[in-house]
PDB file of N, CA and C in Angstrom:
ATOM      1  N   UNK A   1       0.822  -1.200   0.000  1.00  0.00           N
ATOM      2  CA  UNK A   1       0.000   0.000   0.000  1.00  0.00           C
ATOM      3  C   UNK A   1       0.866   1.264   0.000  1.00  0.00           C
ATOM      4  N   UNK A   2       1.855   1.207   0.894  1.00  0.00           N
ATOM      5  CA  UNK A   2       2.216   2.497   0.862  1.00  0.00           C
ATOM      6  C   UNK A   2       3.481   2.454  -0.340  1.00  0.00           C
ATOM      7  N   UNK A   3       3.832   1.817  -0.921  1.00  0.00           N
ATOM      8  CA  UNK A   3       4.133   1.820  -2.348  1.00  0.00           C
ATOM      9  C   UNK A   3       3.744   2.728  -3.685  1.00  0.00           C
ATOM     10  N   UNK A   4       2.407   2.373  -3.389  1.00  0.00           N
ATOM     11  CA  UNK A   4       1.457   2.749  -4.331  1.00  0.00           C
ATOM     12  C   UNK A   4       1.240   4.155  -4.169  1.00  0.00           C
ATOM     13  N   UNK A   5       0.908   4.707  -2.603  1.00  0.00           N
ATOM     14  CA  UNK A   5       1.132   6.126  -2.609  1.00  0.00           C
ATOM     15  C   UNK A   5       2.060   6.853  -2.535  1.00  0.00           C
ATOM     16  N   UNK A   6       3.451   6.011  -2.460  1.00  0.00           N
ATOM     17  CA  UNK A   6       4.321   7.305  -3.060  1.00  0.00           C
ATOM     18  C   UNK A   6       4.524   7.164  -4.921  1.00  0.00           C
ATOM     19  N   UNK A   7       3.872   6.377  -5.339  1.00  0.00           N
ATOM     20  CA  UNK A   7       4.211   6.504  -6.563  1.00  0.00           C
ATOM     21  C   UNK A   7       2.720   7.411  -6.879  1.00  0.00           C
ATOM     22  N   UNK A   8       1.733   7.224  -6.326  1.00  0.00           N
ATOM     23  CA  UNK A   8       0.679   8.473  -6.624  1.00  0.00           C
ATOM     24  C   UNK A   8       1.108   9.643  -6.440  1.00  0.00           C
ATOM     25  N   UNK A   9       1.913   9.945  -5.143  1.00  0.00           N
ATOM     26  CA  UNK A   9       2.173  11.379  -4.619  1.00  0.00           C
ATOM     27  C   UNK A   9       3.523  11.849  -5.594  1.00  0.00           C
ATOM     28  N   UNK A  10       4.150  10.913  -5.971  1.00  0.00           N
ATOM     29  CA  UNK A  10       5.072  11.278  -7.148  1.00  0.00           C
ATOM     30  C   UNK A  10       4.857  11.419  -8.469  1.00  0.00           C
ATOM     31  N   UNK A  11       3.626  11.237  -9.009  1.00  0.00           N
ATOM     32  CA  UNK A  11       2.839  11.587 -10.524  1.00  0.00           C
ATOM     33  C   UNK A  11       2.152  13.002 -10.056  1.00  0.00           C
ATOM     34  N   UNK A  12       1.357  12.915  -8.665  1.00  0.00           N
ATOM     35  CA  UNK A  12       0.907  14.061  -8.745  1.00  0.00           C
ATOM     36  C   UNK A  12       1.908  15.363  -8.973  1.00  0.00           C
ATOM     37  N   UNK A  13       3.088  15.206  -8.137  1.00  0.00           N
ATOM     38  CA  UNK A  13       4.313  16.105  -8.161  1.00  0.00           C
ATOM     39  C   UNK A  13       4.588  16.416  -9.232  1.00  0.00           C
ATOM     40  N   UNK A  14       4.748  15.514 -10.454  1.00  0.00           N
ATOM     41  CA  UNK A  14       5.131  15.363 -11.789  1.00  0.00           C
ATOM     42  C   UNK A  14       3.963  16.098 -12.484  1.00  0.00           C
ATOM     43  N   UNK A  15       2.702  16.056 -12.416  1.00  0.00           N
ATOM     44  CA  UNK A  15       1.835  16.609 -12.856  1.00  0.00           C
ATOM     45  C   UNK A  15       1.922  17.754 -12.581  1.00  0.00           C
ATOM     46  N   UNK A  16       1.960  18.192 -11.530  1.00  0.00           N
ATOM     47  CA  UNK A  16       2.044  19.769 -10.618  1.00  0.00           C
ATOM     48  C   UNK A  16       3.566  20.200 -11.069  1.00  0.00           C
ATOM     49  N   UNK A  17       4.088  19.953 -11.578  1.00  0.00           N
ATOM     50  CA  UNK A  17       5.569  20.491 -11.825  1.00  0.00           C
ATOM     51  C   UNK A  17       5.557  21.064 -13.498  1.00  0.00           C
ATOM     52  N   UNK A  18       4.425  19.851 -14.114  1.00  0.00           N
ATOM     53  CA  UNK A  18       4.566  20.341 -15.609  1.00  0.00           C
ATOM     54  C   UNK A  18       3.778  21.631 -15.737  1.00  0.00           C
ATOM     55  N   UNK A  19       2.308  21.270 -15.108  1.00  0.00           N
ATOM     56  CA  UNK A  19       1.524  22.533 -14.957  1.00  0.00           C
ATOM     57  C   UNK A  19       2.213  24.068 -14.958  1.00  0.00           C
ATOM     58  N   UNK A  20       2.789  24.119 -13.604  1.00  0.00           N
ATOM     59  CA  UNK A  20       3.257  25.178 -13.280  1.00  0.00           C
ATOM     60  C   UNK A  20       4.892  25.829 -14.673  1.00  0.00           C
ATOM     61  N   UNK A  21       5.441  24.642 -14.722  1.00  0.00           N
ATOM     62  CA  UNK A  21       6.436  25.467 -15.795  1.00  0.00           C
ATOM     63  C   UNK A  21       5.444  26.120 -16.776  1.00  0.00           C
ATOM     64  N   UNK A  22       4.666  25.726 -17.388  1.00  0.00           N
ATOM     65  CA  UNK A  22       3.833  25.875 -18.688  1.00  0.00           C
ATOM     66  C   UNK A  22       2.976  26.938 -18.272  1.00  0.00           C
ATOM     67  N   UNK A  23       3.156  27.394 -17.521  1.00  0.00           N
ATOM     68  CA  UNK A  23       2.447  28.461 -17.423  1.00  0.00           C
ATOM     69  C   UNK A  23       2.992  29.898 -18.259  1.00  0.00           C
ATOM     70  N   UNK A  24       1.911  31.068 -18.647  1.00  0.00           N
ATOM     71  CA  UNK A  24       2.327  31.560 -19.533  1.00  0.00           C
ATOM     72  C   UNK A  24       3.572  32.512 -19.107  1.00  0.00           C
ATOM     73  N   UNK A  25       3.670  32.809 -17.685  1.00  0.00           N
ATOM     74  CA  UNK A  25       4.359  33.854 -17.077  1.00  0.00           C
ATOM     75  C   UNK A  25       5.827  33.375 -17.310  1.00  0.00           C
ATOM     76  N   UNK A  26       5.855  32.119 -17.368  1.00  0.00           N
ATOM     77  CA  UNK A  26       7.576  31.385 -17.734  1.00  0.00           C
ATOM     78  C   UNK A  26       7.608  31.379 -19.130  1.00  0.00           C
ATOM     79  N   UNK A  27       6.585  31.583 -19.638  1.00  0.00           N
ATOM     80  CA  UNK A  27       6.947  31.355 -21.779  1.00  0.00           C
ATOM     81  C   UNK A  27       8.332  32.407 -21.846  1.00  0.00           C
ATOM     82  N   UNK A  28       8.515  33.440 -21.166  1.00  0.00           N
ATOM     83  CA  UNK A  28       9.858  34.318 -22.139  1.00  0.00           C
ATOM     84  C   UNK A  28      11.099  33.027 -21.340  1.00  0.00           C
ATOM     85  N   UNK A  29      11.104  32.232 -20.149  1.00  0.00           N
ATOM     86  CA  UNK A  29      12.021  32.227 -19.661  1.00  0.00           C
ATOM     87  C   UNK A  29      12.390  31.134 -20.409  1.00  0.00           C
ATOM     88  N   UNK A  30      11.591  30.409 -20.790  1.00  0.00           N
ATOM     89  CA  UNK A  30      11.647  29.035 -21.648  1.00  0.00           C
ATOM     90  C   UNK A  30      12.027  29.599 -23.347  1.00  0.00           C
ATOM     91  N   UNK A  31      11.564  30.385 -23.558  1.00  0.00           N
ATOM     92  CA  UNK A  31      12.342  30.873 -24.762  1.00  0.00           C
ATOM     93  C   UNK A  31      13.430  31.475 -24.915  1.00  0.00           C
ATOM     94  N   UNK A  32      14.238  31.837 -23.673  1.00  0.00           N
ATOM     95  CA  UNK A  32      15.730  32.582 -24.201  1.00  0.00           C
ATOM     96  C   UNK A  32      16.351  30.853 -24.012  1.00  0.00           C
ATOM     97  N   UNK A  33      15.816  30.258 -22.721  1.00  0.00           N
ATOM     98  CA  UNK A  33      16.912  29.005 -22.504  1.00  0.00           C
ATOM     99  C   UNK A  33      16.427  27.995 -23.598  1.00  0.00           C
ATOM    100  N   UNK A  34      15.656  27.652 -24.378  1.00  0.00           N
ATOM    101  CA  UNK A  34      15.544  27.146 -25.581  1.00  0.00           C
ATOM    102  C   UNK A  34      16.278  27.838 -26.516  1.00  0.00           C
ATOM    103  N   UNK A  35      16.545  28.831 -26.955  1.00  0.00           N
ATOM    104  CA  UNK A  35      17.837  29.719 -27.623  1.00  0.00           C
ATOM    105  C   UNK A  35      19.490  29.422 -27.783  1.00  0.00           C
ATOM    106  N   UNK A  36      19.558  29.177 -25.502  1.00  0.00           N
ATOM    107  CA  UNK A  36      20.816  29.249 -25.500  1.00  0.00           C
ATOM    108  C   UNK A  36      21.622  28.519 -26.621  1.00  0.00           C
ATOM    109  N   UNK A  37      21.473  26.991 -26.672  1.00  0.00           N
ATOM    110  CA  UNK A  37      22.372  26.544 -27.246  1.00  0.00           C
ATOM    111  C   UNK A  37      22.767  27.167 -29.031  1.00  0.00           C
ATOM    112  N   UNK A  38      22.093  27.715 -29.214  1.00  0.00           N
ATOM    113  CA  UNK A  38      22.281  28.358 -30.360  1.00  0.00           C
ATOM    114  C   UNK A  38      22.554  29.830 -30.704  1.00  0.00           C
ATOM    115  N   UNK A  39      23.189  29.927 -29.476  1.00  0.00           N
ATOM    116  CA  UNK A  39      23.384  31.443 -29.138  1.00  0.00           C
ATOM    117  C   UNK A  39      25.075  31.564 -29.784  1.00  0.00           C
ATOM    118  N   UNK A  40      25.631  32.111 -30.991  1.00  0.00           N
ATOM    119  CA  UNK A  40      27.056  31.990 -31.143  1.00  0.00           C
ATOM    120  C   UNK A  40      28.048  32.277 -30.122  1.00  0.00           C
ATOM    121  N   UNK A  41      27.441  34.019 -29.682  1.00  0.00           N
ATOM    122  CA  UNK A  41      28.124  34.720 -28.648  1.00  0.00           C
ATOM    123  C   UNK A  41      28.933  33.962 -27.501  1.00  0.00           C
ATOM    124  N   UNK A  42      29.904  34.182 -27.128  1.00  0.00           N
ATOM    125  CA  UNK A  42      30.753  33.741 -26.395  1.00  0.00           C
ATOM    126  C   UNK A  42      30.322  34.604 -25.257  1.00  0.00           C
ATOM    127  N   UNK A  43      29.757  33.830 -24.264  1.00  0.00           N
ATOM    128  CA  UNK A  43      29.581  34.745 -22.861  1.00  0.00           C
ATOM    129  C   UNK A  43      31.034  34.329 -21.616  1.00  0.00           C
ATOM    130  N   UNK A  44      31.349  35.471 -21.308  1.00  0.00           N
ATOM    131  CA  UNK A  44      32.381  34.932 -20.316  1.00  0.00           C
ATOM    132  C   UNK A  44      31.967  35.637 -19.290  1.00  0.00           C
ATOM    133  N   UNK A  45      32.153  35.227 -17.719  1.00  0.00           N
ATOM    134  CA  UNK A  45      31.395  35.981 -16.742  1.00  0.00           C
ATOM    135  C   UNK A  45      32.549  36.943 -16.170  1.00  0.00           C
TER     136      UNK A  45
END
């Protein structure tokens, strides 16, 4: 039994984790870091 609910309480997490990225307020943040790798610029800190 208690097997079963951490693998429930761990889909729900998984569910609740996708939700929240996808939300629209993260769309710019997900679009520069979808970018990066194709960014030429050499960033040095």
């Amino acid at each position: 039994m208690v097997p079963g609910l951490i693998t429930a309480a761990l889909l729900l997490l998984f569910v609740a984790g996708c939700i929240w990225l996808w939300l629209p307020r993260h769309a710019r943040a997900l679009e520069e870091a979808a970018k990066l790798p194709l960014d030429d610029e050499e960033k040095t800190p």
